[in-house]
PDB file of N, CA and C in Angstrom:
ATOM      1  N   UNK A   1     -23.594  74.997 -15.250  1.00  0.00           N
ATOM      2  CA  UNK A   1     -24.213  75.857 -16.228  1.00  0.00           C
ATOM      3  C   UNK A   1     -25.588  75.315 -16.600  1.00  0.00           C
ATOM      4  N   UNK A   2     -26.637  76.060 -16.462  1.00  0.00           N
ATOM      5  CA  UNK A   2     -27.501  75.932 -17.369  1.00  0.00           C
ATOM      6  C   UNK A   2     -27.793  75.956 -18.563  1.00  0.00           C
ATOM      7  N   UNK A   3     -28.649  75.337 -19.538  1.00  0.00           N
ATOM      8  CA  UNK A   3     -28.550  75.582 -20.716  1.00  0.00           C
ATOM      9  C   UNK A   3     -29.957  75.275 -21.267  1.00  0.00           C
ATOM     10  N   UNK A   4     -30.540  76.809 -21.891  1.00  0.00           N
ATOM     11  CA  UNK A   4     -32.208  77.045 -22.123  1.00  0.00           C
ATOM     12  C   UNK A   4     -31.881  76.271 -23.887  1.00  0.00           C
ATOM     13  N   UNK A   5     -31.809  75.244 -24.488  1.00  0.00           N
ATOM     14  CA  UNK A   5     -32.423  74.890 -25.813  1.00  0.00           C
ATOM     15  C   UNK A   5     -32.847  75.746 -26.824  1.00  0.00           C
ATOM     16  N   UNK A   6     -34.164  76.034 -26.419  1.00  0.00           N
ATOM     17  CA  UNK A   6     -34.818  77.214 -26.784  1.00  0.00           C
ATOM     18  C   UNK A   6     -34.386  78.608 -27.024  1.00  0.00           C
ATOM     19  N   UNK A   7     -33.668  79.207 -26.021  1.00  0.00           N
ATOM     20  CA  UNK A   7     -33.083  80.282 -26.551  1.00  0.00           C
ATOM     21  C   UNK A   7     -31.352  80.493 -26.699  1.00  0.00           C
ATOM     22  N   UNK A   8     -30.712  79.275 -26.626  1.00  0.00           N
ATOM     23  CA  UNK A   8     -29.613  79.038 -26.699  1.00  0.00           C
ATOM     24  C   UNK A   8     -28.593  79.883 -25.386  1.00  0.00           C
ATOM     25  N   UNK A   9     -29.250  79.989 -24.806  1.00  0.00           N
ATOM     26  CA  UNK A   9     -28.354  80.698 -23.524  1.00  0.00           C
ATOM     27  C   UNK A   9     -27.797  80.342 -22.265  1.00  0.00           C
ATOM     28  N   UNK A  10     -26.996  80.548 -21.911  1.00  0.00           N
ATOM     29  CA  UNK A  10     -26.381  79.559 -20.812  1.00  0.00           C
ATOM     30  C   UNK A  10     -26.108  80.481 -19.384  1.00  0.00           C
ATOM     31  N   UNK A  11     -26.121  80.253 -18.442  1.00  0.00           N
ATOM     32  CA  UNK A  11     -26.128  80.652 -16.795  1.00  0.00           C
ATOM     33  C   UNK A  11     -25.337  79.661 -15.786  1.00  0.00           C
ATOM     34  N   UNK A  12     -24.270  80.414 -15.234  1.00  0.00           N
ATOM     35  CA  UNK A  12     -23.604  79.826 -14.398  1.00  0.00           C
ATOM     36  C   UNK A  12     -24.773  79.206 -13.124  1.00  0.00           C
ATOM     37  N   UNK A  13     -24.825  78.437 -12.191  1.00  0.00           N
ATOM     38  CA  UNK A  13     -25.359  78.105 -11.328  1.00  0.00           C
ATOM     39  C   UNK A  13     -24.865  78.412 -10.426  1.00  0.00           C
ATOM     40  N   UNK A  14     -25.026  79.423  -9.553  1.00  0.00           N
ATOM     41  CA  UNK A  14     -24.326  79.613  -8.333  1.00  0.00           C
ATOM     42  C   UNK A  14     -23.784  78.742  -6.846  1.00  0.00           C
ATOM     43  N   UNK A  15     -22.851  78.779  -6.312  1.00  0.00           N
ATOM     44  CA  UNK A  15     -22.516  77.730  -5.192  1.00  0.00           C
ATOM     45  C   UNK A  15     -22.046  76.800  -5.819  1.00  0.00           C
ATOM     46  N   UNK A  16     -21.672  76.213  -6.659  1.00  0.00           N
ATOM     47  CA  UNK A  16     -21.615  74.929  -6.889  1.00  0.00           C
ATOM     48  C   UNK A  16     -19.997  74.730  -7.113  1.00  0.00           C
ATOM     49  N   UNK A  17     -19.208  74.299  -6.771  1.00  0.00           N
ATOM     50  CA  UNK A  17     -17.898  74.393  -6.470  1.00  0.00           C
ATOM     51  C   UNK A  17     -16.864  73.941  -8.239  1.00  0.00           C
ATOM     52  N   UNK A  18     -16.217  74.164  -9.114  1.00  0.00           N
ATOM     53  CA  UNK A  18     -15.791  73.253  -9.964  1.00  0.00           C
ATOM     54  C   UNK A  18     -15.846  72.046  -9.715  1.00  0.00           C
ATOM     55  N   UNK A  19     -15.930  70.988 -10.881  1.00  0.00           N
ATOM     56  CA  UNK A  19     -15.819  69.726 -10.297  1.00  0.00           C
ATOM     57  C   UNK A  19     -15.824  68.825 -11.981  1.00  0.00           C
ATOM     58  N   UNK A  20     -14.614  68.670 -11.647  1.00  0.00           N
ATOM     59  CA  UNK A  20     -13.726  67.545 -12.772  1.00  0.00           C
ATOM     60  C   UNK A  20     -14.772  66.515 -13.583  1.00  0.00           C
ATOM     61  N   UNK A  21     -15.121  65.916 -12.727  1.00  0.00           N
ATOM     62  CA  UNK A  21     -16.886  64.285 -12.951  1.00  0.00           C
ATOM     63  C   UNK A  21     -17.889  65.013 -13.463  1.00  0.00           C
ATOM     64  N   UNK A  22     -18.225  66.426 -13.553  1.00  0.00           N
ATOM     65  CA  UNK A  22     -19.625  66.899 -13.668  1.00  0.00           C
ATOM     66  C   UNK A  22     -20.552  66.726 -12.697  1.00  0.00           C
ATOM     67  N   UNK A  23     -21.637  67.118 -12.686  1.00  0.00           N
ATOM     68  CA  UNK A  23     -22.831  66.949 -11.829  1.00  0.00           C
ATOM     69  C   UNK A  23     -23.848  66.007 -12.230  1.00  0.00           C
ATOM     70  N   UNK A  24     -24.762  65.136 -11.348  1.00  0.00           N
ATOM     71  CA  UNK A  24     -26.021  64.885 -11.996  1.00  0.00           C
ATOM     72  C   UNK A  24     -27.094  65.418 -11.058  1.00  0.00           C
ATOM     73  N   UNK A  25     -27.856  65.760 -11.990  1.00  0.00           N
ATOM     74  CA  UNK A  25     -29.344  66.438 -11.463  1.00  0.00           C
ATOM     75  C   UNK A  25     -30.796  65.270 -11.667  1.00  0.00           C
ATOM     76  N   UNK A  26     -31.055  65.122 -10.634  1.00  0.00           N
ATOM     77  CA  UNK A  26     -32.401  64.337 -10.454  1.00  0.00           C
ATOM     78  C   UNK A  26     -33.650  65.243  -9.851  1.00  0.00           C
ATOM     79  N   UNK A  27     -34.953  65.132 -10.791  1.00  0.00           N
ATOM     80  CA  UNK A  27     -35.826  66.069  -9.989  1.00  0.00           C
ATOM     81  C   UNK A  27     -36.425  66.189  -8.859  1.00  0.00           C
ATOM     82  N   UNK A  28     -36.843  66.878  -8.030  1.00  0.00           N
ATOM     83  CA  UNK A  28     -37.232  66.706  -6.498  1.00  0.00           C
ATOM     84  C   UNK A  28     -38.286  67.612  -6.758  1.00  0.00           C
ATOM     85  N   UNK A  29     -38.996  67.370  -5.418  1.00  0.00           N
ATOM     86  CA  UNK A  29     -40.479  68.702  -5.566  1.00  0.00           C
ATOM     87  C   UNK A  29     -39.730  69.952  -5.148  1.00  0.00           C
ATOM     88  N   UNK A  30     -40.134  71.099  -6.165  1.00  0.00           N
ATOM     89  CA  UNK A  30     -39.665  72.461  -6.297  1.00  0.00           C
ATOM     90  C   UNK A  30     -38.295  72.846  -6.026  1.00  0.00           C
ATOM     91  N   UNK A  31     -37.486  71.377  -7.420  1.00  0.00           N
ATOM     92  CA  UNK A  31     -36.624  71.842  -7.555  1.00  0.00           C
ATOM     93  C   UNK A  31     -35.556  70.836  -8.062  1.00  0.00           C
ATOM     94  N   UNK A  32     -34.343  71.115  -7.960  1.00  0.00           N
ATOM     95  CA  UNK A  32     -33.402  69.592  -8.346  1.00  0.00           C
ATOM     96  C   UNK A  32     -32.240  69.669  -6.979  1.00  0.00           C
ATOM     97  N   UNK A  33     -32.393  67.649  -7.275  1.00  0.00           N
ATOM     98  CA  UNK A  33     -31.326  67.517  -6.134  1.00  0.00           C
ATOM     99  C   UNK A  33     -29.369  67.675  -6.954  1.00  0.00           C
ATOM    100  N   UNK A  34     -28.548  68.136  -6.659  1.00  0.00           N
ATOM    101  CA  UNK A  34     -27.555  67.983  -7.575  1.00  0.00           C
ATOM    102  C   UNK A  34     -26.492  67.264  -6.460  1.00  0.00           C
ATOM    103  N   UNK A  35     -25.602  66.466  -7.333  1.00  0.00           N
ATOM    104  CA  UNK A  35     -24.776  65.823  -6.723  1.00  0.00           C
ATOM    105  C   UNK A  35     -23.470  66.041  -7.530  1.00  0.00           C
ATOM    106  N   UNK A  36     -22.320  65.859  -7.148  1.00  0.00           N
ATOM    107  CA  UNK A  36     -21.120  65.722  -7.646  1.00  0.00           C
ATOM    108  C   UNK A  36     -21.101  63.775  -8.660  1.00  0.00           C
ATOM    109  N   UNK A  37     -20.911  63.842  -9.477  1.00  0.00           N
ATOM    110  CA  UNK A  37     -20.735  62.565 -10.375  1.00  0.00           C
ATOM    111  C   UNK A  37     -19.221  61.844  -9.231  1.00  0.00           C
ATOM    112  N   UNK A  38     -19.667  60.542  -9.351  1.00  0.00           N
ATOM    113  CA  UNK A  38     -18.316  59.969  -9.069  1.00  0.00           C
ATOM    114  C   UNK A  38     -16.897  60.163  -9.470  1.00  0.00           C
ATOM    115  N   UNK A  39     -15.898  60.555  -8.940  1.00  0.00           N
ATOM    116  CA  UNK A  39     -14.576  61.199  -9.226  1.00  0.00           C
ATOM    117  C   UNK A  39     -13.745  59.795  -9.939  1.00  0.00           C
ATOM    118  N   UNK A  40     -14.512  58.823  -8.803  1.00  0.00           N
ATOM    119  CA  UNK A  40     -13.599  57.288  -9.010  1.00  0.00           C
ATOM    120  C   UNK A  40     -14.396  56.593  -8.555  1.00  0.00           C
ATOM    121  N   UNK A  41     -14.767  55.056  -9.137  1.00  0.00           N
ATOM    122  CA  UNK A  41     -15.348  53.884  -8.603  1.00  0.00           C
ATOM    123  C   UNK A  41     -15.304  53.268  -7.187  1.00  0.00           C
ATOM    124  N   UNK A  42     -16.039  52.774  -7.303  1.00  0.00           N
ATOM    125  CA  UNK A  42     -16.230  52.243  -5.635  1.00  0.00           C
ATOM    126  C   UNK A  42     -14.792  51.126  -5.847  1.00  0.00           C
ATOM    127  N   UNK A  43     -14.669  51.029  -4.418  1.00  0.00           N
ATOM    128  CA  UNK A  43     -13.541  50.284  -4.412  1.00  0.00           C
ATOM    129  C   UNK A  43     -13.857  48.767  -4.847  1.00  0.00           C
ATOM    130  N   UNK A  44     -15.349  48.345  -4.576  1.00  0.00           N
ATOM    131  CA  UNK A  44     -16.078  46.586  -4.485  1.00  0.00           C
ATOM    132  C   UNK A  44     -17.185  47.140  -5.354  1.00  0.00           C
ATOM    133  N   UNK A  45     -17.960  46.082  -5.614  1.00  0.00           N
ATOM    134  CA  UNK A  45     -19.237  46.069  -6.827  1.00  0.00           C
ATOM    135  C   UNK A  45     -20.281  46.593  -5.824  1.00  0.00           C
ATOM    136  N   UNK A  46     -20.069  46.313  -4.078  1.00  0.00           N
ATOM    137  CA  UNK A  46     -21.914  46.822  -3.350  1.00  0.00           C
ATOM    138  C   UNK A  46     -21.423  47.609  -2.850  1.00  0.00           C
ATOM    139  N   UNK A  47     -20.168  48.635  -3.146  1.00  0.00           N
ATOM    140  CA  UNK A  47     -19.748  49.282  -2.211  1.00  0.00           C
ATOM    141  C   UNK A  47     -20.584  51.057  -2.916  1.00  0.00           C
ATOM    142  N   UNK A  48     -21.090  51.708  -1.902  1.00  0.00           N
ATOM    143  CA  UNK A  48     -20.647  53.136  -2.583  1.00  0.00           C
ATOM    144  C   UNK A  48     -20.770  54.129  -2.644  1.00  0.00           C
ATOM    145  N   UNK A  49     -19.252  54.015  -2.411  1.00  0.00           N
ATOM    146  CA  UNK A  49     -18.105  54.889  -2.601  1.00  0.00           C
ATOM    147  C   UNK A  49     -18.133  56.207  -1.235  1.00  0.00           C
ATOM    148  N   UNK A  50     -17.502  56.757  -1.764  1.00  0.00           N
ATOM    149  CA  UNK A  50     -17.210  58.112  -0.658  1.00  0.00           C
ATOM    150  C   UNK A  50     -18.473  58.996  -0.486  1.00  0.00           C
ATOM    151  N   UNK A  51     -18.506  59.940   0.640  1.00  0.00           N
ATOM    152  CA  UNK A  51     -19.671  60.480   0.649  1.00  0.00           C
ATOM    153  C   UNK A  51     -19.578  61.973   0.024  1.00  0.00           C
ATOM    154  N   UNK A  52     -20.116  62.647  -0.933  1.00  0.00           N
ATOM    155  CA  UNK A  52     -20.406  63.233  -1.661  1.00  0.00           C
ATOM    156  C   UNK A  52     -21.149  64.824  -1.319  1.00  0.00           C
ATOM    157  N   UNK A  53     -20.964  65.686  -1.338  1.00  0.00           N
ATOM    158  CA  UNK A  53     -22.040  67.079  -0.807  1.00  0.00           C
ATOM    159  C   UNK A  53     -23.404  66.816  -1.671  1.00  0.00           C
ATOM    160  N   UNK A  54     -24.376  66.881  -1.502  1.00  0.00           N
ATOM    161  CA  UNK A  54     -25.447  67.241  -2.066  1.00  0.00           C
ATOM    162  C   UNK A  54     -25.840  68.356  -1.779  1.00  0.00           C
ATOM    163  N   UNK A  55     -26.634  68.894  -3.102  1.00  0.00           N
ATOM    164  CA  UNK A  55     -27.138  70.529  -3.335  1.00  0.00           C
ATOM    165  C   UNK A  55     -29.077  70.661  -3.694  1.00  0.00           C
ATOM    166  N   UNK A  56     -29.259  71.502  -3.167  1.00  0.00           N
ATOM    167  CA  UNK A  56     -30.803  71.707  -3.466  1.00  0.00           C
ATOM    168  C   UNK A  56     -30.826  73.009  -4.332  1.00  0.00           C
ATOM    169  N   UNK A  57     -31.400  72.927  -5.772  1.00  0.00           N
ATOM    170  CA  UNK A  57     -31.725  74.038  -6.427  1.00  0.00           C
ATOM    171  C   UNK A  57     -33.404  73.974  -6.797  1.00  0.00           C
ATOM    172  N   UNK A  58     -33.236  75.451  -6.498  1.00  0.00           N
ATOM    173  CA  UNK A  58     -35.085  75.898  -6.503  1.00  0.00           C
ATOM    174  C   UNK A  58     -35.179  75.941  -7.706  1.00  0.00           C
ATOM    175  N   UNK A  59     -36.736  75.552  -8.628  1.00  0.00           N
ATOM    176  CA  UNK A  59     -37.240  75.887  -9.458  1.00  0.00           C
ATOM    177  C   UNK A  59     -37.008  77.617  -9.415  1.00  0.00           C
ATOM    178  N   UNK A  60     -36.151  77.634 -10.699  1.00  0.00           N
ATOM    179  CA  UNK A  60     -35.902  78.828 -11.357  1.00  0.00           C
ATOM    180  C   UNK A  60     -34.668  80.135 -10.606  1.00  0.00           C
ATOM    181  N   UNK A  61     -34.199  78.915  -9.444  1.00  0.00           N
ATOM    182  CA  UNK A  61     -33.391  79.219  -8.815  1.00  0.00           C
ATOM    183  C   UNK A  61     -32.066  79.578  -9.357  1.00  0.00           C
ATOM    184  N   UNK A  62     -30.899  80.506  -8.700  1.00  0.00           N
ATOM    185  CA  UNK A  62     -29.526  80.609  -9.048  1.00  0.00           C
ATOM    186  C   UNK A  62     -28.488  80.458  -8.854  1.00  0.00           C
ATOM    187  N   UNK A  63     -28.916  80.118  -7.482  1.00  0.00           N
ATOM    188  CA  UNK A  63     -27.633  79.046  -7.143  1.00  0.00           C
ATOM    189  C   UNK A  63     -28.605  77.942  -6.225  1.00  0.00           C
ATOM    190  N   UNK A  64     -27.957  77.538  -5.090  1.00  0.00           N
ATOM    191  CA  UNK A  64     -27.891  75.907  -5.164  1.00  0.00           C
ATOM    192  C   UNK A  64     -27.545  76.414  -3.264  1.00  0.00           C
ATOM    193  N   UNK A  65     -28.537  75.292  -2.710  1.00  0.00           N
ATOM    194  CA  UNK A  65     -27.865  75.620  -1.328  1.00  0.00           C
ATOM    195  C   UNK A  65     -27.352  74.078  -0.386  1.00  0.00           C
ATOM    196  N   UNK A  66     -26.423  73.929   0.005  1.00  0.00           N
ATOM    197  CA  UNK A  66     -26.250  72.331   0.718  1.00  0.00           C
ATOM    198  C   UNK A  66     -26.497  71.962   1.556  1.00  0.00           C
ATOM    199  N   UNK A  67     -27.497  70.948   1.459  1.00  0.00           N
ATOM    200  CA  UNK A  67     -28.416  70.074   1.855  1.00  0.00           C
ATOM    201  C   UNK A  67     -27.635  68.923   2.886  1.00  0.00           C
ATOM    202  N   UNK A  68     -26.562  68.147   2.643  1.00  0.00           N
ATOM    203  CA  UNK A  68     -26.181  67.512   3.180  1.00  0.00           C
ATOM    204  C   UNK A  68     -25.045  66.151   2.345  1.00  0.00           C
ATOM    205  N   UNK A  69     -24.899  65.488   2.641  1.00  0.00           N
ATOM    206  CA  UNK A  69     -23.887  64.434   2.331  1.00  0.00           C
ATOM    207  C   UNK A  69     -24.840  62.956   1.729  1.00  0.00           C
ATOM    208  N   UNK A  70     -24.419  62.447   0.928  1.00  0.00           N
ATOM    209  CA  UNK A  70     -24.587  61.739   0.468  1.00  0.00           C
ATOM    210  C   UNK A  70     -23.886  60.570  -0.755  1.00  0.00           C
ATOM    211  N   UNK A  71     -24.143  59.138  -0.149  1.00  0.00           N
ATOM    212  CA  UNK A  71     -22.829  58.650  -1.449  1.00  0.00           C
ATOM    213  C   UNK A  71     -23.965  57.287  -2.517  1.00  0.00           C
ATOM    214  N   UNK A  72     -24.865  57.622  -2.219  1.00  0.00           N
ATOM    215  CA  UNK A  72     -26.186  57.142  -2.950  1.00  0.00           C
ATOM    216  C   UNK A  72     -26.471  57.913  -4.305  1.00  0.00           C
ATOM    217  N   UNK A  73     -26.719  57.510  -5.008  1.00  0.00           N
ATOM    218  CA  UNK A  73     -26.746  58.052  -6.679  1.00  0.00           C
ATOM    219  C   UNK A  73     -28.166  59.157  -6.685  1.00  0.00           C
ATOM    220  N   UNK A  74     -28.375  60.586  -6.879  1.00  0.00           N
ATOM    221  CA  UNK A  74     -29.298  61.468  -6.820  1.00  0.00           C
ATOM    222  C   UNK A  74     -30.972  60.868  -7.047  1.00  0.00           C
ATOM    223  N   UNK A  75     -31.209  59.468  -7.578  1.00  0.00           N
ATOM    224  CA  UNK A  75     -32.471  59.006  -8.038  1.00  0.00           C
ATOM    225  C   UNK A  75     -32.692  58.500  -6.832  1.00  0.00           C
ATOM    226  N   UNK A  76     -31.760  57.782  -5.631  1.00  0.00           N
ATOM    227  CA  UNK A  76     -31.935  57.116  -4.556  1.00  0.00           C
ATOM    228  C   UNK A  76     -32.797  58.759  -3.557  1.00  0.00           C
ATOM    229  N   UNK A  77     -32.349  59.582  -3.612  1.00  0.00           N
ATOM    230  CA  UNK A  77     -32.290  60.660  -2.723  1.00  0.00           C
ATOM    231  C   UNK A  77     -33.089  61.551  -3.260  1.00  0.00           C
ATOM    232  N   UNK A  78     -34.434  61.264  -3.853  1.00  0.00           N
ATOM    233  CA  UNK A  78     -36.055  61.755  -3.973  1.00  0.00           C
ATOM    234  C   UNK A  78     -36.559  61.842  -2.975  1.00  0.00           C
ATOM    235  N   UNK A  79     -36.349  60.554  -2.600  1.00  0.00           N
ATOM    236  CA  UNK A  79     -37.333  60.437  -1.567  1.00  0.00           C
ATOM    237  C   UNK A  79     -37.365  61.165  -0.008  1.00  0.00           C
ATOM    238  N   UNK A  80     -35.772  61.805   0.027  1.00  0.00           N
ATOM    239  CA  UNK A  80     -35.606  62.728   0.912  1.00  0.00           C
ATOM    240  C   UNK A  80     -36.092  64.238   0.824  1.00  0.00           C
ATOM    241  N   UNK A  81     -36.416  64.389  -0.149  1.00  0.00           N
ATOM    242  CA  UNK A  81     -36.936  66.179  -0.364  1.00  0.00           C
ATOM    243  C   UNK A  81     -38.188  66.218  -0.823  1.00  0.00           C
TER     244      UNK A  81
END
């Protein structure tokens, strides 16, 4: 869901599957990368973890299209888009 502050209104995001952990969104050029939040900890402290879908949403976009796999935290994975 989105959520405008300003006018208090909220918008489903399209594509984006339920998901228990929530999402985190990190910004990318023209647009955000979204990832699924960790479900469960890495098994070791350098480990991590499972690999994850990543999503690309366009500036002002409505849904979200998948980009590819990833088990690197969304700030690592700028530098790909």
């Amino acid at each position: 869901m989105w959520f405008w502050p300003a006018t208090g209104q909220m918008t489903s995001i399209g594509g984006l599957p339920q998901q228990r952990s929530g999402y985190q969104f990190i910004r990318a050029a023209g647009g955000w990368a979204v990832q699924a939040g960790p479900a469960d900890q890495a098994v070791c402290g350098n480990c991590a973890g499972p690999l994850r879908p990543v999503y690309f949403l366009a500036d002002r976009g409505q849904s979200v299209t998948r980009v590819g796999l990833a088990n690197a935290q969304p700030s690592a994975l700028t530098a790909a888009f």
